[in-house]
N, C-alpha and C. Protein backbone atom coordinates (compact mmCIF):
# COMPACT_ATOMS: atom_id res chain seq x y z
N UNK A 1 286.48 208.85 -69.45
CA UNK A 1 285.73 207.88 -68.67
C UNK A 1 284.26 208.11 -68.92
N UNK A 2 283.55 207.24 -69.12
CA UNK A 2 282.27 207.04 -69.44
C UNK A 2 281.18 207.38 -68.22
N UNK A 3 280.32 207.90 -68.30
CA UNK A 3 279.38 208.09 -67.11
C UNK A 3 278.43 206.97 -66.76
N UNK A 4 278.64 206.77 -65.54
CA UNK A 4 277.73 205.69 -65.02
C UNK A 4 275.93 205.31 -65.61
N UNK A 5 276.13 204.47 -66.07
CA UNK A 5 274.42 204.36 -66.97
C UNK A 5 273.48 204.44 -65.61
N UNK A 6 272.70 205.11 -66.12
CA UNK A 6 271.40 205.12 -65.15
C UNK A 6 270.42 204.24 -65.36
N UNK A 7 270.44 203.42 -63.57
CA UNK A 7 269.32 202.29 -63.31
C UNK A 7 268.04 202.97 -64.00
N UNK A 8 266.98 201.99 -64.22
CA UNK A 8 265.65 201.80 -64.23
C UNK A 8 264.91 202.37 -62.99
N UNK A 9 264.26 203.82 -62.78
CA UNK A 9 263.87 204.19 -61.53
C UNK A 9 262.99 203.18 -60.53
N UNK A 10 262.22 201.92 -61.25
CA UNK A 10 261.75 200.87 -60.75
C UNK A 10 262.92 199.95 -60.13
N UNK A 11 263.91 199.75 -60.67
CA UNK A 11 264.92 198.78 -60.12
C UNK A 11 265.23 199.59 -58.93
N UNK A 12 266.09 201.24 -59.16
CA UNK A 12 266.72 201.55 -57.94
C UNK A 12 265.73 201.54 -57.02
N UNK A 13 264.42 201.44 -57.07
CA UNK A 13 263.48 201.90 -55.75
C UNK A 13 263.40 200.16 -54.70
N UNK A 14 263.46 199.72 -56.07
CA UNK A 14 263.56 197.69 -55.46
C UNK A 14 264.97 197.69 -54.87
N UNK A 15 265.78 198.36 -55.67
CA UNK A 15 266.91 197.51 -54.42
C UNK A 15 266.90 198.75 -53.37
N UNK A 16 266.78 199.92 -53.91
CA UNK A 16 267.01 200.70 -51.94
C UNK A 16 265.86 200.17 -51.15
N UNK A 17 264.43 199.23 -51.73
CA UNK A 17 263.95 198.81 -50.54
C UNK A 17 264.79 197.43 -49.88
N UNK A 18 265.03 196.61 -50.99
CA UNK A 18 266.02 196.03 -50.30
C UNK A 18 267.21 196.42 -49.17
N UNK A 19 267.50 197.31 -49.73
CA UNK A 19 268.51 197.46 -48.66
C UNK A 19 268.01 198.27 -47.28
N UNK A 20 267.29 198.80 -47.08
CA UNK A 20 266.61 199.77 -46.23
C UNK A 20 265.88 198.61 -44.94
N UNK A 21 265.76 197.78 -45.48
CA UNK A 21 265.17 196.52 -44.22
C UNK A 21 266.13 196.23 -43.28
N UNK A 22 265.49 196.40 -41.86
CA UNK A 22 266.51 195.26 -41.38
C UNK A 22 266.66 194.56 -40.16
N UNK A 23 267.35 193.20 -40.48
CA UNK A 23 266.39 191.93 -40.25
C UNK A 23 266.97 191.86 -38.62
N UNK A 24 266.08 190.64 -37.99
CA UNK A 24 266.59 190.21 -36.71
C UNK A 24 268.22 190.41 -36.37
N UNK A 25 268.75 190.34 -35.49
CA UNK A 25 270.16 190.14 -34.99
C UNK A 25 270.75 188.72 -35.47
N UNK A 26 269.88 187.61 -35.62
CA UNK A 26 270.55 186.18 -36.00
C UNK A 26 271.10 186.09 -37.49
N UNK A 27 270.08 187.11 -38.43
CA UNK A 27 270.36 186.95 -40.02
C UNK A 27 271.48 188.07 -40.26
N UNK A 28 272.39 187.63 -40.99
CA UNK A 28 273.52 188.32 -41.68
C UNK A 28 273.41 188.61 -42.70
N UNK A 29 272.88 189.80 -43.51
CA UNK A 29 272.78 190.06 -44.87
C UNK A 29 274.04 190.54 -45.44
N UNK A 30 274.59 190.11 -46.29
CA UNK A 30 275.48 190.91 -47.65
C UNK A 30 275.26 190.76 -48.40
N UNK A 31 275.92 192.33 -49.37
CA UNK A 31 275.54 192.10 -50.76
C UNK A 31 276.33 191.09 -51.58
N UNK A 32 276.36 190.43 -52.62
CA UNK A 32 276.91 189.48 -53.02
C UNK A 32 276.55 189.83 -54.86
N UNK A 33 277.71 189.24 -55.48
CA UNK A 33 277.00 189.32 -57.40
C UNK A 33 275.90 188.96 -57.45
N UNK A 34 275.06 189.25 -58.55
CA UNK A 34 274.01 188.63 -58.81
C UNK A 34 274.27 188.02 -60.41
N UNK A 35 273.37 187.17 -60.46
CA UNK A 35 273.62 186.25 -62.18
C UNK A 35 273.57 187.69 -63.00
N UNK A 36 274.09 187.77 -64.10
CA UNK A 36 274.12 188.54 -65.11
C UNK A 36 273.03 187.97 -66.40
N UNK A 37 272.94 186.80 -66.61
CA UNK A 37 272.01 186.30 -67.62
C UNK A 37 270.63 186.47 -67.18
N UNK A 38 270.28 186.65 -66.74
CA UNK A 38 268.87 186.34 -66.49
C UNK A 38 268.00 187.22 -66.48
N UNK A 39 268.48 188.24 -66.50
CA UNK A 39 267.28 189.24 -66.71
C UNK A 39 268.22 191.17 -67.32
N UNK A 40 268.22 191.79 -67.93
CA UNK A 40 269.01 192.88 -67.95
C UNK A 40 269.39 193.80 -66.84
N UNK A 41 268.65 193.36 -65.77
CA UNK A 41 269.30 194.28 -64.79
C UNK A 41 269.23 193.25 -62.98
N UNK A 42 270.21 193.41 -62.53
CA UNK A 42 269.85 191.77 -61.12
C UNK A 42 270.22 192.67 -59.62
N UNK A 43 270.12 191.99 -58.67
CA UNK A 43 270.84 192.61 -57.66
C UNK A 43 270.83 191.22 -56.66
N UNK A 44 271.90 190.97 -55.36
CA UNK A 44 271.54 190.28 -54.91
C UNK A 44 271.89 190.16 -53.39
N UNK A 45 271.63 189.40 -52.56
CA UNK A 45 272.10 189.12 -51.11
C UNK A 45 272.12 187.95 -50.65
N UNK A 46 273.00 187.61 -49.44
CA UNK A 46 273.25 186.40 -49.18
C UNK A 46 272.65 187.18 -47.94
N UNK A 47 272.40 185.56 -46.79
CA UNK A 47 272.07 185.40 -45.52
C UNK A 47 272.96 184.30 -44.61
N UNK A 48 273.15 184.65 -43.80
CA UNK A 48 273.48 183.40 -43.03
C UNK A 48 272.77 183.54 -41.34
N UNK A 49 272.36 182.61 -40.97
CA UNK A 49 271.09 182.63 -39.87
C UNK A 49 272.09 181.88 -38.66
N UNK A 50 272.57 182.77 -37.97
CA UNK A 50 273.62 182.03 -36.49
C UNK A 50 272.49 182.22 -35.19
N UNK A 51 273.29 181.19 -34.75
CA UNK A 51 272.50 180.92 -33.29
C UNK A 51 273.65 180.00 -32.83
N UNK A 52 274.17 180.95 -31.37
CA UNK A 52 275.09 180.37 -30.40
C UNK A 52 276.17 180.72 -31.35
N UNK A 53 276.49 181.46 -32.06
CA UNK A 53 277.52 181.46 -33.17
C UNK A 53 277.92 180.58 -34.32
N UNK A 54 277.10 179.29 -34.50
CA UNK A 54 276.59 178.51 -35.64
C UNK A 54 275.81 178.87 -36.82
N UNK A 55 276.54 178.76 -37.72
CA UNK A 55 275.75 178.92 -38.88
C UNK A 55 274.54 177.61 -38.99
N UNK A 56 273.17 177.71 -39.05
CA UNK A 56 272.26 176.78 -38.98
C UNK A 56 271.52 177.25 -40.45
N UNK A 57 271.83 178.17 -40.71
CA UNK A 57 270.72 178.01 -42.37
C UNK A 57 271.59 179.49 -43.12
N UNK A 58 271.10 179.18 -44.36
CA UNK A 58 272.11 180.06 -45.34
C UNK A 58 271.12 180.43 -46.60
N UNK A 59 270.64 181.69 -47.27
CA UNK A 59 269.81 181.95 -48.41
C UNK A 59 270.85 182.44 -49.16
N UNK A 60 269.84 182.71 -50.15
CA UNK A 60 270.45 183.81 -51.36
C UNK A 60 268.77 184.46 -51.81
N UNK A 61 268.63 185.89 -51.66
CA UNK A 61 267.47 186.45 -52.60
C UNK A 61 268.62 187.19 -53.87
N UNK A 62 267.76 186.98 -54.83
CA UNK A 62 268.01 187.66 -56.34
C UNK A 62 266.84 188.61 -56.81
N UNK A 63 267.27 189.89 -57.04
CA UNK A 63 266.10 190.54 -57.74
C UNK A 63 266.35 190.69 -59.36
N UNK A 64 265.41 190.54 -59.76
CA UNK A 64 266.10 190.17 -61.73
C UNK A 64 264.67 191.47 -61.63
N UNK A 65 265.24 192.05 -62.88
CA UNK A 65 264.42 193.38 -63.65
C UNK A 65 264.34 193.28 -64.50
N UNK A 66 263.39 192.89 -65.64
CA UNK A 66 263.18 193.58 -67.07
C UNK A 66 262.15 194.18 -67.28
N UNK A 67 262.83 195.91 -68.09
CA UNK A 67 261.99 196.32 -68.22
C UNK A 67 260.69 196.42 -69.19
N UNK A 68 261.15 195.34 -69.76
CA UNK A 68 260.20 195.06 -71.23
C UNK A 68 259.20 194.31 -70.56
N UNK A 69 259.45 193.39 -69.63
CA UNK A 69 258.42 192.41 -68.89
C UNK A 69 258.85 191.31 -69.20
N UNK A 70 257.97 190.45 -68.61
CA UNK A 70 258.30 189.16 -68.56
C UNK A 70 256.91 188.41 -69.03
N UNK A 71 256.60 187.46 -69.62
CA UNK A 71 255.46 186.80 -69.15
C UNK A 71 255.04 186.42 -68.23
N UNK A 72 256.04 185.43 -68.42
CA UNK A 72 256.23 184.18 -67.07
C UNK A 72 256.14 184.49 -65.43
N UNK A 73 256.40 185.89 -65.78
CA UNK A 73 256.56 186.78 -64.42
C UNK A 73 255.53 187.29 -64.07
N UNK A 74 255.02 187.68 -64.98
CA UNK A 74 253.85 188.20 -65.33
C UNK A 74 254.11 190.00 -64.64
N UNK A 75 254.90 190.39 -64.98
CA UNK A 75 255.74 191.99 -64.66
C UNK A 75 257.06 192.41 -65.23
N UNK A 76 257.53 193.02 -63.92
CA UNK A 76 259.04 193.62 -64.65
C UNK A 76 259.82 193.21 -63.77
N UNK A 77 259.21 192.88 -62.31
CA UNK A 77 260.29 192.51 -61.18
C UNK A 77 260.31 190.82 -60.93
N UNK A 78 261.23 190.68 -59.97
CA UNK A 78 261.04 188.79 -59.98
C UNK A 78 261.87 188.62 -58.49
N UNK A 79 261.84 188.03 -57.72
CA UNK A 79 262.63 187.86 -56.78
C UNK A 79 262.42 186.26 -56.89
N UNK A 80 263.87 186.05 -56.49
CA UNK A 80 264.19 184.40 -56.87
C UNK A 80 265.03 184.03 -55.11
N UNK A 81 264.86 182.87 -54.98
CA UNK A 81 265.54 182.84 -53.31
C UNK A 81 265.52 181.24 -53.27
N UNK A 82 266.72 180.80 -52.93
CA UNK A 82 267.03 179.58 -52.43
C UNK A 82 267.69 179.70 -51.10
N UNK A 83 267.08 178.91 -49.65
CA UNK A 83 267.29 179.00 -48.68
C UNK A 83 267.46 177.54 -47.91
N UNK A 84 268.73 176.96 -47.50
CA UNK A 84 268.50 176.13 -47.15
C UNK A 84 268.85 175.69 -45.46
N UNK A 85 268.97 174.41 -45.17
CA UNK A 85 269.22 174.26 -43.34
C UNK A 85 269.14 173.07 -42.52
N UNK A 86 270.06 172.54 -41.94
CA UNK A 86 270.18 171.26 -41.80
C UNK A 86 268.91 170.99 -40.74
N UNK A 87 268.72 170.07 -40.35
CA UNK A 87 267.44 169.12 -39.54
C UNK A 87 267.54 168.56 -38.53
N UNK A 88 267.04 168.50 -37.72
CA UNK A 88 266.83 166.85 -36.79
C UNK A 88 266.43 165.95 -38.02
N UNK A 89 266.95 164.61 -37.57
CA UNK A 89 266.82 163.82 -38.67
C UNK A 89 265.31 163.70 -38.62
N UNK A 90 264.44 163.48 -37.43
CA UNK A 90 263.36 162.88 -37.32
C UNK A 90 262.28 164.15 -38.22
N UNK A 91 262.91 165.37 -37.92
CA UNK A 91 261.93 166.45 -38.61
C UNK A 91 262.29 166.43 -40.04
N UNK A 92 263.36 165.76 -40.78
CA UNK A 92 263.62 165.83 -42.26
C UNK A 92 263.09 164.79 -42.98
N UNK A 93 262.84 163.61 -41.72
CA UNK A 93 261.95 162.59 -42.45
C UNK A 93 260.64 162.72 -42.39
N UNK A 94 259.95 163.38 -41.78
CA UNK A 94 258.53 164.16 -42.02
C UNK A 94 257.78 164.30 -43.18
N UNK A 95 257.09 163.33 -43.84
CA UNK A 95 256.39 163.12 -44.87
C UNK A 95 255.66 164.87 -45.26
N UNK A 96 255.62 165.66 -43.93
CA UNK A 96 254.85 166.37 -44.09
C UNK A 96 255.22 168.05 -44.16
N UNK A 97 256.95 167.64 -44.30
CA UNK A 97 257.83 168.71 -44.10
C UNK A 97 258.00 169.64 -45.09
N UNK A 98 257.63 169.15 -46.54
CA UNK A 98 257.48 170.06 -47.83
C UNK A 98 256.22 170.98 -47.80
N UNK A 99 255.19 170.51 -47.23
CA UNK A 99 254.57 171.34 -47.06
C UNK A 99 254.51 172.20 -46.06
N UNK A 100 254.75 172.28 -45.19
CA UNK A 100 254.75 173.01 -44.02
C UNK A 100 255.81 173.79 -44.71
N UNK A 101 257.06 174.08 -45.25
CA UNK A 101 258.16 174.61 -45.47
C UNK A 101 257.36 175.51 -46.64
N UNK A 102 256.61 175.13 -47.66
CA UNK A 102 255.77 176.15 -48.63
C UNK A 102 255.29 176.61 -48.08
N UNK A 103 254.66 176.31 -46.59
CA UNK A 103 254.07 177.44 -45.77
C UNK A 103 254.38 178.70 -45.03
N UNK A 104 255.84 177.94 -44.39
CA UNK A 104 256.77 179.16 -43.90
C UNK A 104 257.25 180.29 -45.24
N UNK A 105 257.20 179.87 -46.33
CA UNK A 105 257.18 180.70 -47.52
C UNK A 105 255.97 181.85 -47.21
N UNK A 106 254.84 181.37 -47.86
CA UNK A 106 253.60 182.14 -48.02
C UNK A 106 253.64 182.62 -46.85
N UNK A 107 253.21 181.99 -45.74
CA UNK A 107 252.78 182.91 -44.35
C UNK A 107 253.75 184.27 -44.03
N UNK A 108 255.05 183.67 -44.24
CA UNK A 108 255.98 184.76 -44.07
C UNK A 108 255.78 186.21 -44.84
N UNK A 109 255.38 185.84 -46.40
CA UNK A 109 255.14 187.04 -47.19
C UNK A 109 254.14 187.94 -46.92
N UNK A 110 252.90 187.00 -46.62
CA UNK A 110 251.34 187.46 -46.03
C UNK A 110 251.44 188.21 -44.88
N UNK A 111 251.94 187.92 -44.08
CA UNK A 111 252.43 188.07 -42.28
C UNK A 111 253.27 189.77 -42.73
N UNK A 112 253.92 190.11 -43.87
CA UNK A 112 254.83 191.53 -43.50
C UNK A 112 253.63 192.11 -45.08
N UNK A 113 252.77 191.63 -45.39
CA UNK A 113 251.94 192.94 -46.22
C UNK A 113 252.80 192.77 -47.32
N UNK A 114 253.85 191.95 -48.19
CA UNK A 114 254.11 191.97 -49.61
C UNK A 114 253.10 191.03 -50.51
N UNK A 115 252.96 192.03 -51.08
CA UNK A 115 252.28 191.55 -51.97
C UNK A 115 252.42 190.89 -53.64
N UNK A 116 252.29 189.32 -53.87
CA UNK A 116 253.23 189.02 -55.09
C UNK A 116 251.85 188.17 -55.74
N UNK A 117 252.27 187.66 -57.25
CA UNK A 117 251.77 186.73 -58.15
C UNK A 117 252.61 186.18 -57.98
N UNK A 118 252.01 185.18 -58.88
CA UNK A 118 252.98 183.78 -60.05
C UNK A 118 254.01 183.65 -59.26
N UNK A 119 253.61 183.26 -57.91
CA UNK A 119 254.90 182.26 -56.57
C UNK A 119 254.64 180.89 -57.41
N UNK A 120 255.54 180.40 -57.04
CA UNK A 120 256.31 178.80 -57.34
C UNK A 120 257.82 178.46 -57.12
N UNK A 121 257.97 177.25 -56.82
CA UNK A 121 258.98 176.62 -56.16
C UNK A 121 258.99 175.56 -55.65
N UNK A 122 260.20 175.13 -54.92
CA UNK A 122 260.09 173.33 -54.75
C UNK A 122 260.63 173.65 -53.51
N UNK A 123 260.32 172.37 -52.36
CA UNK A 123 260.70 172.16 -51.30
C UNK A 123 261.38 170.83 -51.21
N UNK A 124 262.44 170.72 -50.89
CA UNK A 124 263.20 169.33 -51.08
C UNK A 124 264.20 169.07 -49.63
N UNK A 125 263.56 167.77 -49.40
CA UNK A 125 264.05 167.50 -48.05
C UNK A 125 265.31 166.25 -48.25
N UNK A 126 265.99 166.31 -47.61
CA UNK A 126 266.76 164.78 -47.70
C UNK A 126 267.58 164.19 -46.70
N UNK A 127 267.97 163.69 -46.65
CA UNK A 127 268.24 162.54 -45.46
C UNK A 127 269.52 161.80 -46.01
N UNK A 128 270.98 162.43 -45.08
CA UNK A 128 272.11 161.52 -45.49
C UNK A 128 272.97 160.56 -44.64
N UNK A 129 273.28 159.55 -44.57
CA UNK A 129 274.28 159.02 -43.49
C UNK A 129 275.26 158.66 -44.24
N UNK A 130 276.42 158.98 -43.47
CA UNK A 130 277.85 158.70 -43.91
C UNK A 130 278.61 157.26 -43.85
N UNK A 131 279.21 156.86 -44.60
CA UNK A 131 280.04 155.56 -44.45
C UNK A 131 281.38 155.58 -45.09
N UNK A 132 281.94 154.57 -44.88
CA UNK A 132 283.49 154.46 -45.03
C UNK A 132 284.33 155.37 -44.21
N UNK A 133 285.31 156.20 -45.24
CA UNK A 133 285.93 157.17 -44.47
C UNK A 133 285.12 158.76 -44.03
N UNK A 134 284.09 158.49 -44.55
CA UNK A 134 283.00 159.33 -44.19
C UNK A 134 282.65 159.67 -43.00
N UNK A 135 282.67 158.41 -42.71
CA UNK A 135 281.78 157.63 -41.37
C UNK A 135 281.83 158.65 -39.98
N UNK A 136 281.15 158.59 -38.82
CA UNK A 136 281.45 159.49 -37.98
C UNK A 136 280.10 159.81 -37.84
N UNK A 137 279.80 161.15 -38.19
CA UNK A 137 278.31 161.62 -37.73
C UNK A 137 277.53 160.91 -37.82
N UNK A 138 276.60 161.65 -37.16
CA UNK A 138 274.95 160.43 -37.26
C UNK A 138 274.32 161.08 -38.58
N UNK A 139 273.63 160.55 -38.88
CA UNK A 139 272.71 160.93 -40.10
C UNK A 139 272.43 162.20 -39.53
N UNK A 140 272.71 163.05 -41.13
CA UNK A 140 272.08 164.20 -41.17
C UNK A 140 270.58 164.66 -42.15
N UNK A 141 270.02 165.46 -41.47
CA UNK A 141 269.24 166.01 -42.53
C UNK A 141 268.95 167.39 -43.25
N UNK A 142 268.40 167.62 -44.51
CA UNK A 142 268.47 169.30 -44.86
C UNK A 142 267.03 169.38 -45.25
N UNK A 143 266.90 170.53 -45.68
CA UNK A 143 265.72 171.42 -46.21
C UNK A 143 266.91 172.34 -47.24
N UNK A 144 265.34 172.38 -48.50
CA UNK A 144 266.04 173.19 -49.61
C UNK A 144 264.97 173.84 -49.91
N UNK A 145 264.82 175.64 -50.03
CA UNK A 145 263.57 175.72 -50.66
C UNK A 145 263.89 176.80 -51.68
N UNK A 146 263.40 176.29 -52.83
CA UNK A 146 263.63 177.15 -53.64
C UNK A 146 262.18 177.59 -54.20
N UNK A 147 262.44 179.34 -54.31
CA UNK A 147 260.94 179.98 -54.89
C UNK A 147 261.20 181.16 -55.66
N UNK A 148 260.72 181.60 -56.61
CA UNK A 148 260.11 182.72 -56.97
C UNK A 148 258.69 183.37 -56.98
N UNK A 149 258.77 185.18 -57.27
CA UNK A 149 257.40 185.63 -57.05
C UNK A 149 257.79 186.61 -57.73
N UNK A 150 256.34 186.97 -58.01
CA UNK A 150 256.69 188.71 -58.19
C UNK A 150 255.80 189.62 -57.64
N UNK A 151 256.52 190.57 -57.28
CA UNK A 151 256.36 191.84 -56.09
C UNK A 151 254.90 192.65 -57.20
N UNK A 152 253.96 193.02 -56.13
CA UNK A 152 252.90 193.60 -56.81
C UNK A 152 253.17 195.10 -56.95
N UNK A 153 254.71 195.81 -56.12
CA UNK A 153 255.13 196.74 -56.49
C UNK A 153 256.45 197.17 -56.11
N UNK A 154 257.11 198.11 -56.27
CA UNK A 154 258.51 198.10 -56.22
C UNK A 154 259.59 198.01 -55.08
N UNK A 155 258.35 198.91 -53.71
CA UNK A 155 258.86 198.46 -52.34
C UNK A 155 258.90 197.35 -51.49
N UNK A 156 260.46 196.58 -52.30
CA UNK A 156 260.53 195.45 -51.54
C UNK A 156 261.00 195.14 -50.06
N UNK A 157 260.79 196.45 -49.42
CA UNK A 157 261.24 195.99 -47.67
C UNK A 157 260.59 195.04 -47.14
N UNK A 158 259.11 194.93 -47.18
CA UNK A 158 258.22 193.73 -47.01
C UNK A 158 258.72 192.43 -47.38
N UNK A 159 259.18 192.72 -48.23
CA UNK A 159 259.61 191.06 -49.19
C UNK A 159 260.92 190.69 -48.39
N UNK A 160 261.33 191.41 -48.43
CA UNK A 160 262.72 190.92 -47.36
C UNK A 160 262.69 190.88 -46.49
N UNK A 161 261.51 191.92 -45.23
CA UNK A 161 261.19 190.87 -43.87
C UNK A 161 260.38 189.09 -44.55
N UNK A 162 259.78 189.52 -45.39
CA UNK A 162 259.26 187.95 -45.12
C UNK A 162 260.40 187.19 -45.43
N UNK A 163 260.72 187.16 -46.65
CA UNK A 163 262.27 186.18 -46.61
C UNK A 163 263.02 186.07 -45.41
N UNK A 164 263.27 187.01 -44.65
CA UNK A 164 264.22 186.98 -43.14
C UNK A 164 263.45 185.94 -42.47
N UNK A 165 261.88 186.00 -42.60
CA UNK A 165 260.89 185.10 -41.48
C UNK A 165 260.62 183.51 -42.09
N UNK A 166 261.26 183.78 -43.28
CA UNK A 166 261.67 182.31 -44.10
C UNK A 166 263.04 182.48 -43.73
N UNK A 167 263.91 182.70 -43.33
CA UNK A 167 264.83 181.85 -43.09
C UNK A 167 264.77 181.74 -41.30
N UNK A 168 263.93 182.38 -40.67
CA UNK A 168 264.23 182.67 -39.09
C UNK A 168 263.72 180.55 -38.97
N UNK A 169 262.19 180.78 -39.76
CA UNK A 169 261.27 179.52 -40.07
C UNK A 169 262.34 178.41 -40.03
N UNK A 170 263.12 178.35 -40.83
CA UNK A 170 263.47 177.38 -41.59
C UNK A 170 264.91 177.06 -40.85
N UNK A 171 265.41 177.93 -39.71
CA UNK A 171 266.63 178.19 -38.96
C UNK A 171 266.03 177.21 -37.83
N UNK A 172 264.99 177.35 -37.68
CA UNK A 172 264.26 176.69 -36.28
C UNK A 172 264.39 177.91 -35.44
N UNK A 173 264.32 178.94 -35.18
CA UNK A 173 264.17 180.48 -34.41
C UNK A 173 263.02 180.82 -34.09
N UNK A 174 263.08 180.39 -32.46
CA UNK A 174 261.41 181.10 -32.23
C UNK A 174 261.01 182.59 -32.59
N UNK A 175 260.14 183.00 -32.76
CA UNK A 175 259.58 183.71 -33.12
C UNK A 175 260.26 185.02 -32.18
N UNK A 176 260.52 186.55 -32.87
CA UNK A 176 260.73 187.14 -32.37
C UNK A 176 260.17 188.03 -30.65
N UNK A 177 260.88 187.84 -29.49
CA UNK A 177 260.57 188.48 -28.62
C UNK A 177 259.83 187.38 -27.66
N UNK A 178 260.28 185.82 -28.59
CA UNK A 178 260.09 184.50 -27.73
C UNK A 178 261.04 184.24 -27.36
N UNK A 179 261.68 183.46 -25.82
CA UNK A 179 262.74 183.31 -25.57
C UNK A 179 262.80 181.56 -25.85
N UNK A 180 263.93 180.87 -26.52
CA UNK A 180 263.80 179.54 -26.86
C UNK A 180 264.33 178.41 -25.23
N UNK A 181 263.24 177.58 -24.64
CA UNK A 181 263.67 176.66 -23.60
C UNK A 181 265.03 176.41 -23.84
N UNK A 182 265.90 175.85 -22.78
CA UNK A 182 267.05 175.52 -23.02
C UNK A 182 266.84 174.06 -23.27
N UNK A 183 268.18 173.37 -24.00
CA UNK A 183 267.48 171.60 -24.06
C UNK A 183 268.11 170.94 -22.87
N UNK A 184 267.63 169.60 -22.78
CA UNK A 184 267.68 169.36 -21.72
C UNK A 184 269.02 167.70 -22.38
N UNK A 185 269.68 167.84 -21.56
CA UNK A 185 270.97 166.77 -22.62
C UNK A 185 270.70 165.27 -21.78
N UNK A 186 270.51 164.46 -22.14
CA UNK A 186 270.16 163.25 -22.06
C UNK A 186 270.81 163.08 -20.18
N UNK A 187 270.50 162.18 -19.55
CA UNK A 187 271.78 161.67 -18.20
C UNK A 187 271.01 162.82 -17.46
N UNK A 188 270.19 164.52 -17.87
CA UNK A 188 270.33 165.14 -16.88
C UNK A 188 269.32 164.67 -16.02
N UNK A 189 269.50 165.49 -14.27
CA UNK A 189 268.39 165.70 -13.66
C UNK A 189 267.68 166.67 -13.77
């Protein structure tokens, strides 16, 4: 039997910061595969963001490593994350919702002290109503945000509270140690 190849001491320090975080009570982290193409060495995690026992928003972060570098990356590390989450319809039709959602990105990263370059990504909102045998719900809406960055160094615990505060964002979750009003259902007094 062959002996286990030894990580990149930069990778293992990225993913034990990864794993060493940890997030609110609403986010569910596991580990999950990560792509194999994309970079020589990956790691990855899923999220799922409950409230009341509903799943309301769902990520994936990817950490890709090469140690040769990247350009494009402009390093050796890369964290890649698609996070998405259904809407009030009226907040998905919000002309102004892509941006605010690149914001819950950045602020989130800024807000826990990680520090990255060469961020980019898309924010994509959309708006569906059902018909035929479809039919039934009211129009729904989502948020999609997809981003990469790269970490200005290897301890990514920072990077994964902010991702947690991108998906708490993007869950609709007040802010930690805020308690959320209850709603009030149409008919009441």
């Amino acid at each position: 039997m062959a002996p286990p190849i030894a990580l990149p001491e930069t990778f293992a320090r990225a993913v034990a910061g990864l794993r060493s975080a940890t997030p609110r009570p609403e986010i569910v982290l596991e580990e999950v595969g990560a792509p194999q193409r994309l970079a020589p060495y990956a790691f990855a995690l899923s999220a799922a963001v409950l409230r009341d026992d509903d799943e309301v928003a769902t990520g994936r972060l990817i950490l890709l490593h090469d140690p040769a570098g990247h350009e494009a990356w402009q390093g050796t590390l890369r964290l890649v994350t698609y996070v998405t989450a259904e809407l009030e319809v009226d907040l998905a039709s919000d002309p102004l919702l892509p941006g605010v959602g690149w914001t819950w990105l950045t602020d989130a990263l800024d807000a826990q002290g990680a520090g990255h370059r060469a961020i980019g990504g898309t924010v994509t909102q959309t708006l569906s109503t059902r018909f035929g045998e479809l039919a039934g719900p009211p129009a729904a809406g989502d948020i999609e945000i997809r981003a990469s960055w790269t970490p200005l160094r290897a301890d990514l615990g920072p990077h994964l509270l902010g991702w947690c505060t991108l998906l708490a964002s993007t869950a609709g979750l007040p802010p930690p140690g805020v308690t959320a009003l209850p709603t009030r259902r149409a008919g009441a007094a």
